[in-house]
PDB file of N, CA and C in Angstrom:
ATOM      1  N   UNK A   1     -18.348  16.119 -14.798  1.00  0.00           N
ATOM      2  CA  UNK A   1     -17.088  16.654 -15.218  1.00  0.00           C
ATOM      3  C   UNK A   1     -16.106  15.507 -15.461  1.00  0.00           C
ATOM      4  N   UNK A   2     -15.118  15.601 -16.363  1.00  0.00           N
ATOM      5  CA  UNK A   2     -14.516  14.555 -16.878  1.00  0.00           C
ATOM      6  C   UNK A   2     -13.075  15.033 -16.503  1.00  0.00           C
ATOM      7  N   UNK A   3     -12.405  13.829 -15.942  1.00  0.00           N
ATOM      8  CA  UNK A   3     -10.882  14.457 -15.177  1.00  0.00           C
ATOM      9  C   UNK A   3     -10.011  13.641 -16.090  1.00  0.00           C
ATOM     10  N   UNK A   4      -9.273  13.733 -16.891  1.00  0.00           N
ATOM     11  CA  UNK A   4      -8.188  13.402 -17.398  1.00  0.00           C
ATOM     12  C   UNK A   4      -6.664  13.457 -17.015  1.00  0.00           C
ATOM     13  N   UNK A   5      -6.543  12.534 -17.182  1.00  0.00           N
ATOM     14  CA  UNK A   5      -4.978  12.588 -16.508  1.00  0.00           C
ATOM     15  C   UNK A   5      -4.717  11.966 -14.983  1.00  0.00           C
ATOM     16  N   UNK A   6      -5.566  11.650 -14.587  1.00  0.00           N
ATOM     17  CA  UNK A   6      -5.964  11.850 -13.281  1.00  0.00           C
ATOM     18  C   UNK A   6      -6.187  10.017 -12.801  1.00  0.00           C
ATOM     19  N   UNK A   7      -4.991   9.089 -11.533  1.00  0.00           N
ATOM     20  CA  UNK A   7      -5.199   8.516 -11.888  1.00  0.00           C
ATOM     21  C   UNK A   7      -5.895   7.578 -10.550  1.00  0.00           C
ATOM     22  N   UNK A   8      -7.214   6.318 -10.595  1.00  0.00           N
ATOM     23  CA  UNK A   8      -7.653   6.124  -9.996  1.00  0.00           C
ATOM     24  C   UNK A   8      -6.478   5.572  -8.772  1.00  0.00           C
ATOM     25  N   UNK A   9      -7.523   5.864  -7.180  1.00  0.00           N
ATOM     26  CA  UNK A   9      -7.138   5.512  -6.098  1.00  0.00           C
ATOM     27  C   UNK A   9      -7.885   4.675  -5.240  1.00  0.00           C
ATOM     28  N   UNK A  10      -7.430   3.751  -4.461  1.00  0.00           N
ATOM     29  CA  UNK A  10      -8.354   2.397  -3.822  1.00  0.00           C
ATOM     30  C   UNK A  10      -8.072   2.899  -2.199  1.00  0.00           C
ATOM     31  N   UNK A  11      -8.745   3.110  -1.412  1.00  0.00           N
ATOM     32  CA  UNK A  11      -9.226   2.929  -0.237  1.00  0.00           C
ATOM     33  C   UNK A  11      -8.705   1.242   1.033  1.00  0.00           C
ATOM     34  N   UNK A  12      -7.677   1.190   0.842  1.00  0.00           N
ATOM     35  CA  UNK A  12      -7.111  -0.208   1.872  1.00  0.00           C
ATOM     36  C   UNK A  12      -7.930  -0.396   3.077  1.00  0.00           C
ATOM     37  N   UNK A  13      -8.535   0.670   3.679  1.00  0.00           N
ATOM     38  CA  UNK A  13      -9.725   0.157   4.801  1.00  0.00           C
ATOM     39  C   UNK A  13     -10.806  -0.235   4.257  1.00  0.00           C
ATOM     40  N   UNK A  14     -11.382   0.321   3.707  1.00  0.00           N
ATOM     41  CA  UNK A  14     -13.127   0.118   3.354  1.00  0.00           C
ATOM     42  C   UNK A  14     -13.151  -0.860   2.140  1.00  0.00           C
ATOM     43  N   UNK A  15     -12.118  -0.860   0.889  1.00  0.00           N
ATOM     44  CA  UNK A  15     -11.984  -0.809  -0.622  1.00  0.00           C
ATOM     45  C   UNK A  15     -12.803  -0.441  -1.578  1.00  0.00           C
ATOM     46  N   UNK A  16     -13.142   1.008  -1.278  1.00  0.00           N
ATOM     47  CA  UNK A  16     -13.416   1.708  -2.486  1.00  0.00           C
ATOM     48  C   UNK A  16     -12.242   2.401  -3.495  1.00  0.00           C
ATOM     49  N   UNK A  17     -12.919   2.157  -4.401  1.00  0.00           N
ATOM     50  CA  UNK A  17     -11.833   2.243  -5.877  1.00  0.00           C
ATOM     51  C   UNK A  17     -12.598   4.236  -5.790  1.00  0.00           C
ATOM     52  N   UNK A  18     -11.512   5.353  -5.854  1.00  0.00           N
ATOM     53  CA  UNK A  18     -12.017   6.131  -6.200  1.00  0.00           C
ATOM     54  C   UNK A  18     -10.723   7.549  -6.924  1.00  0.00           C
ATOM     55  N   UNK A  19     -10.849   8.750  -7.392  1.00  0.00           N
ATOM     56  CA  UNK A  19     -10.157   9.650  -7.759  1.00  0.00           C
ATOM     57  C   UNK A  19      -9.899  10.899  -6.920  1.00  0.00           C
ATOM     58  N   UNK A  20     -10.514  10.503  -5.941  1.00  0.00           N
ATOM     59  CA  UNK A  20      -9.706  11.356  -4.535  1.00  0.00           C
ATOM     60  C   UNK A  20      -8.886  11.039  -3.690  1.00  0.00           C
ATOM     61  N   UNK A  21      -7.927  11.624  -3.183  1.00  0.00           N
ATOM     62  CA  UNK A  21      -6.922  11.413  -2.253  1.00  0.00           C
ATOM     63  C   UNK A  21      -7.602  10.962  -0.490  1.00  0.00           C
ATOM     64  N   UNK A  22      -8.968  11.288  -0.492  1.00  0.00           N
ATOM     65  CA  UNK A  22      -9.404  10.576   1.134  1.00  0.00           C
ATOM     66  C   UNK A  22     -10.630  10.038   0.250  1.00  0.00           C
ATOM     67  N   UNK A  23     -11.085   8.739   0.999  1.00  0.00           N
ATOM     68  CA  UNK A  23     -12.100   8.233   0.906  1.00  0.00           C
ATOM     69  C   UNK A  23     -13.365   8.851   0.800  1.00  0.00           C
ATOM     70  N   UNK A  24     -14.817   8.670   0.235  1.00  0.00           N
ATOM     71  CA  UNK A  24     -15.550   9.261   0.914  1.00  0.00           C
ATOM     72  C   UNK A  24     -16.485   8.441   1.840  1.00  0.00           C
ATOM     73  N   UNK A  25     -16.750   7.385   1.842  1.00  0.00           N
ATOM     74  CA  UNK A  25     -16.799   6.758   2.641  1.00  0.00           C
ATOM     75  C   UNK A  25     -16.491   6.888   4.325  1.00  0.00           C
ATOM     76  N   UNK A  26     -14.704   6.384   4.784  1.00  0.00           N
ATOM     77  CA  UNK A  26     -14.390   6.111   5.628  1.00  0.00           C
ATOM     78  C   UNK A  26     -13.470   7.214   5.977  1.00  0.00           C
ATOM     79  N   UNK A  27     -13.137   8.070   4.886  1.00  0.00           N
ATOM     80  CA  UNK A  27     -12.243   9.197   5.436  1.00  0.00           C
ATOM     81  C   UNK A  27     -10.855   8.787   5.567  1.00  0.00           C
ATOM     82  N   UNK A  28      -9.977   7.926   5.444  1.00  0.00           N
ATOM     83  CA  UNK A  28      -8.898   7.101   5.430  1.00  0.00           C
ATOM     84  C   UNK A  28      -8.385   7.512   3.996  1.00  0.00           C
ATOM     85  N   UNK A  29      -6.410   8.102   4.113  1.00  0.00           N
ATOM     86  CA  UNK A  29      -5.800   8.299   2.728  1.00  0.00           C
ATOM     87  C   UNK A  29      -5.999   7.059   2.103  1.00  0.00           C
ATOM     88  N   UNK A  30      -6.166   7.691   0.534  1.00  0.00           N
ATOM     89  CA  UNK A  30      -6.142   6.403  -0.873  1.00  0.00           C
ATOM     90  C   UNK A  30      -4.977   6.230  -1.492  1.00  0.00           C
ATOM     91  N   UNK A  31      -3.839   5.116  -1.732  1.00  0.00           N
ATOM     92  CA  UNK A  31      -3.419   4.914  -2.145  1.00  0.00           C
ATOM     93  C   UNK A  31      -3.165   4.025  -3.786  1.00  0.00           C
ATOM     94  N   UNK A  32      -2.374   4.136  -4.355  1.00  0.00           N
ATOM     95  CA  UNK A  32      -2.346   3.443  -5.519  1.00  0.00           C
ATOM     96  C   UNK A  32      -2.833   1.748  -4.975  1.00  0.00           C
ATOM     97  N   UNK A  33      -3.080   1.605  -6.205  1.00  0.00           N
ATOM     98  CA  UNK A  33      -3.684  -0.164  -6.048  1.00  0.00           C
ATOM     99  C   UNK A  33      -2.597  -0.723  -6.826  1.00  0.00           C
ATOM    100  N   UNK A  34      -1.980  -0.281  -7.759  1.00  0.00           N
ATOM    101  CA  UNK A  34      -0.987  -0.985  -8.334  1.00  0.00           C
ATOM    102  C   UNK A  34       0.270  -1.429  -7.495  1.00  0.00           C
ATOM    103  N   UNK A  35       1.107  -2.279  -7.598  1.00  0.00           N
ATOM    104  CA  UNK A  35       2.265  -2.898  -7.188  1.00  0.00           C
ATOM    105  C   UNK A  35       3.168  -2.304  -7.358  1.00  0.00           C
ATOM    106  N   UNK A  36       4.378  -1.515  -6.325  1.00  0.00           N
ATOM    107  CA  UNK A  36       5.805  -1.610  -7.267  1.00  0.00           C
ATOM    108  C   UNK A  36       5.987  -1.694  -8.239  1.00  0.00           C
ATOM    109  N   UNK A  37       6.494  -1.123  -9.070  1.00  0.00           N
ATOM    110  CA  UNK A  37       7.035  -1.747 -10.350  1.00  0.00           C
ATOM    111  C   UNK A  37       8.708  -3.004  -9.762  1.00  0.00           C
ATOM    112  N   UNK A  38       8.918  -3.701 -10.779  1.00  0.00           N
ATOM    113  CA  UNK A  38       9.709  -4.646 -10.512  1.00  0.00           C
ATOM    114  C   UNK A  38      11.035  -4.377 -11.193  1.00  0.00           C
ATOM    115  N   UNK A  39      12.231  -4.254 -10.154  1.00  0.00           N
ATOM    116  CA  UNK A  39      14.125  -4.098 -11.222  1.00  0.00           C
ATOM    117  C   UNK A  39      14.704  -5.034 -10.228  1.00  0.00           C
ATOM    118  N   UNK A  40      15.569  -5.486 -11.342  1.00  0.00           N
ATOM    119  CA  UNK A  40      16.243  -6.868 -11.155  1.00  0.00           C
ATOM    120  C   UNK A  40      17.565  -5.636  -9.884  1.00  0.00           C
ATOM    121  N   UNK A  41      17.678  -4.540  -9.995  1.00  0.00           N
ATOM    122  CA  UNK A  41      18.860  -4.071  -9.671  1.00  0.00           C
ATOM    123  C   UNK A  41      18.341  -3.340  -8.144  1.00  0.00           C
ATOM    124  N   UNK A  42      17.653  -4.075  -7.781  1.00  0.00           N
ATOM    125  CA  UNK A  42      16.804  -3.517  -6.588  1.00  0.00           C
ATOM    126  C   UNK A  42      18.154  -3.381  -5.198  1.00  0.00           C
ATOM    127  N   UNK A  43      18.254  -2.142  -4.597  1.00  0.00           N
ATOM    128  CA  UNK A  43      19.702  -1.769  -4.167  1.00  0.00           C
ATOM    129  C   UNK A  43      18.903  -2.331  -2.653  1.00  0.00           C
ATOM    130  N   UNK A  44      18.052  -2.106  -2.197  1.00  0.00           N
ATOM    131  CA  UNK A  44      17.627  -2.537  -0.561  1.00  0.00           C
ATOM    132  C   UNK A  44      16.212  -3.335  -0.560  1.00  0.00           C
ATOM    133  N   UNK A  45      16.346  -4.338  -1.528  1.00  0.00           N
ATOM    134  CA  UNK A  45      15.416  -5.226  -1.174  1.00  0.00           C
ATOM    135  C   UNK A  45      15.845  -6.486  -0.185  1.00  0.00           C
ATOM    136  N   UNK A  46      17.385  -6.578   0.064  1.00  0.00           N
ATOM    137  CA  UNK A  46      18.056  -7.455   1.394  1.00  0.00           C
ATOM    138  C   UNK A  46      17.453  -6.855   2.146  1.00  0.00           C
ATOM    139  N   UNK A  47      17.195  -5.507   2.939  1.00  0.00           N
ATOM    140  CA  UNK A  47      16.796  -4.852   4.130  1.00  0.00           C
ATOM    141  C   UNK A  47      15.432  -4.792   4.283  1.00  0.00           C
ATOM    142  N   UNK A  48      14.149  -4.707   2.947  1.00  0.00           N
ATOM    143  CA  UNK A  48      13.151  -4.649   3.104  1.00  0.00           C
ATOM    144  C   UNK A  48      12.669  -6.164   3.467  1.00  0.00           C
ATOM    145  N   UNK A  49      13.364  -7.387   2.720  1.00  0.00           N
ATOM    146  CA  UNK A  49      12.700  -8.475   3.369  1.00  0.00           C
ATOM    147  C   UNK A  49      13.748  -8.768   4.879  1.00  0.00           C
ATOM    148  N   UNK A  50      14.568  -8.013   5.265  1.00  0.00           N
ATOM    149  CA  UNK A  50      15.483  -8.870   6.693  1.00  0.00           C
ATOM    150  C   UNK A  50      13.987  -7.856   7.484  1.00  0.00           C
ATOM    151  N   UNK A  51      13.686  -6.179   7.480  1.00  0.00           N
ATOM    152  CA  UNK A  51      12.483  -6.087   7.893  1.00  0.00           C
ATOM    153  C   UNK A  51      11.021  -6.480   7.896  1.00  0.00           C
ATOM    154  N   UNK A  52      10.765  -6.861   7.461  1.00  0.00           N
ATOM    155  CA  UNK A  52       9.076  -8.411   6.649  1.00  0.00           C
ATOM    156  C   UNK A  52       9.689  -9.419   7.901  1.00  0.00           C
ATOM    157  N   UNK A  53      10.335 -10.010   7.723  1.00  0.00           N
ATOM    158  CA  UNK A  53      10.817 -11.114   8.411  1.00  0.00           C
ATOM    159  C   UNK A  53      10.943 -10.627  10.043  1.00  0.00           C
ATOM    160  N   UNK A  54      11.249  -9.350  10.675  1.00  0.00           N
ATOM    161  CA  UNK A  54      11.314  -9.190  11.801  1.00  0.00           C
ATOM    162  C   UNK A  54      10.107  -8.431  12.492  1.00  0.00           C
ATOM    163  N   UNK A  55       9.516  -7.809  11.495  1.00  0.00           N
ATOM    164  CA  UNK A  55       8.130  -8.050  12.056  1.00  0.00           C
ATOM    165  C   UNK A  55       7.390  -9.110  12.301  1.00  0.00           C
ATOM    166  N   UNK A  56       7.521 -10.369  10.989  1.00  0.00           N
ATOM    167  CA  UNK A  56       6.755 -11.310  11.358  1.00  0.00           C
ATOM    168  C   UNK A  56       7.112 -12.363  12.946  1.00  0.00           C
ATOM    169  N   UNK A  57       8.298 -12.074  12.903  1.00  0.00           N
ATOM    170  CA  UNK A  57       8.525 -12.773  14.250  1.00  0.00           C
ATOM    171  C   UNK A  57       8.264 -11.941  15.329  1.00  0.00           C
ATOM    172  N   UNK A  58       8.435 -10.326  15.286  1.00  0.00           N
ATOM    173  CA  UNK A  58       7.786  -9.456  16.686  1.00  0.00           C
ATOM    174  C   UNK A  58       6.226 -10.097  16.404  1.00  0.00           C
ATOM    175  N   UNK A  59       5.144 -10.291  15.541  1.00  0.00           N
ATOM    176  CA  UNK A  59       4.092 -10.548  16.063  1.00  0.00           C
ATOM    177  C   UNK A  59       3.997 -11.793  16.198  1.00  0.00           C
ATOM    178  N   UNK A  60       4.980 -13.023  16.044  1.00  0.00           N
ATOM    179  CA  UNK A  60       4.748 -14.469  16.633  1.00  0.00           C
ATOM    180  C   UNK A  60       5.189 -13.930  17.936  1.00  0.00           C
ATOM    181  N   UNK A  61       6.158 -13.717  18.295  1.00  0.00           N
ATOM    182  CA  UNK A  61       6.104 -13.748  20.310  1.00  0.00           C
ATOM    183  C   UNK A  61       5.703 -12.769  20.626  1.00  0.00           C
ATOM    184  N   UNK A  62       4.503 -12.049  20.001  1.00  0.00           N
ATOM    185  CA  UNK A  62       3.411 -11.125  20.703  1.00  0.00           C
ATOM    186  C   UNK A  62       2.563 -12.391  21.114  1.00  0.00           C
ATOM    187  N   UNK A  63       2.000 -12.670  20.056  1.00  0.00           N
ATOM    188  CA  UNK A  63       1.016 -13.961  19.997  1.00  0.00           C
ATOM    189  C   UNK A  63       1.203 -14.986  21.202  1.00  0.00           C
ATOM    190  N   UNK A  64       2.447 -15.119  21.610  1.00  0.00           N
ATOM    191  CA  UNK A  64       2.914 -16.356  22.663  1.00  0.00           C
ATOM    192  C   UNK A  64       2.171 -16.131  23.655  1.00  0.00           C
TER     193      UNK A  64
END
């Protein structure tokens, strides 16, 4: 059967590339593989990297 319209999904645990919403594999949701799209007018990308940045330091003084 031929699905049109319909658009592929990648598996981030296992990485299977597939057109269902769970793996069949590992059973884990599939998300898009593509990136963000990119705008210069990005309203909370200050907050998404001040959060990136404070995770990366909660897991350096986990690590300690």
């Amino acid at each position: 059967m031929i699905v049109l319209g319909k658009k592929i999904l990648k598996c981030f645990n296992c990485g299977r590339y597939t057109l269902l919403t769970g793996c069949p594999d590992c059973g884990f949701v599939c998300q898009s593989p593509k990136p963000a799209t990119y705008s210069s007018n990005d309203r909370y990308g200050k907050y998404r990297r001040l959060y990136r940045a404070y995770q990366r330091n909660r897991k350096e003084d986990v690590n300690r």
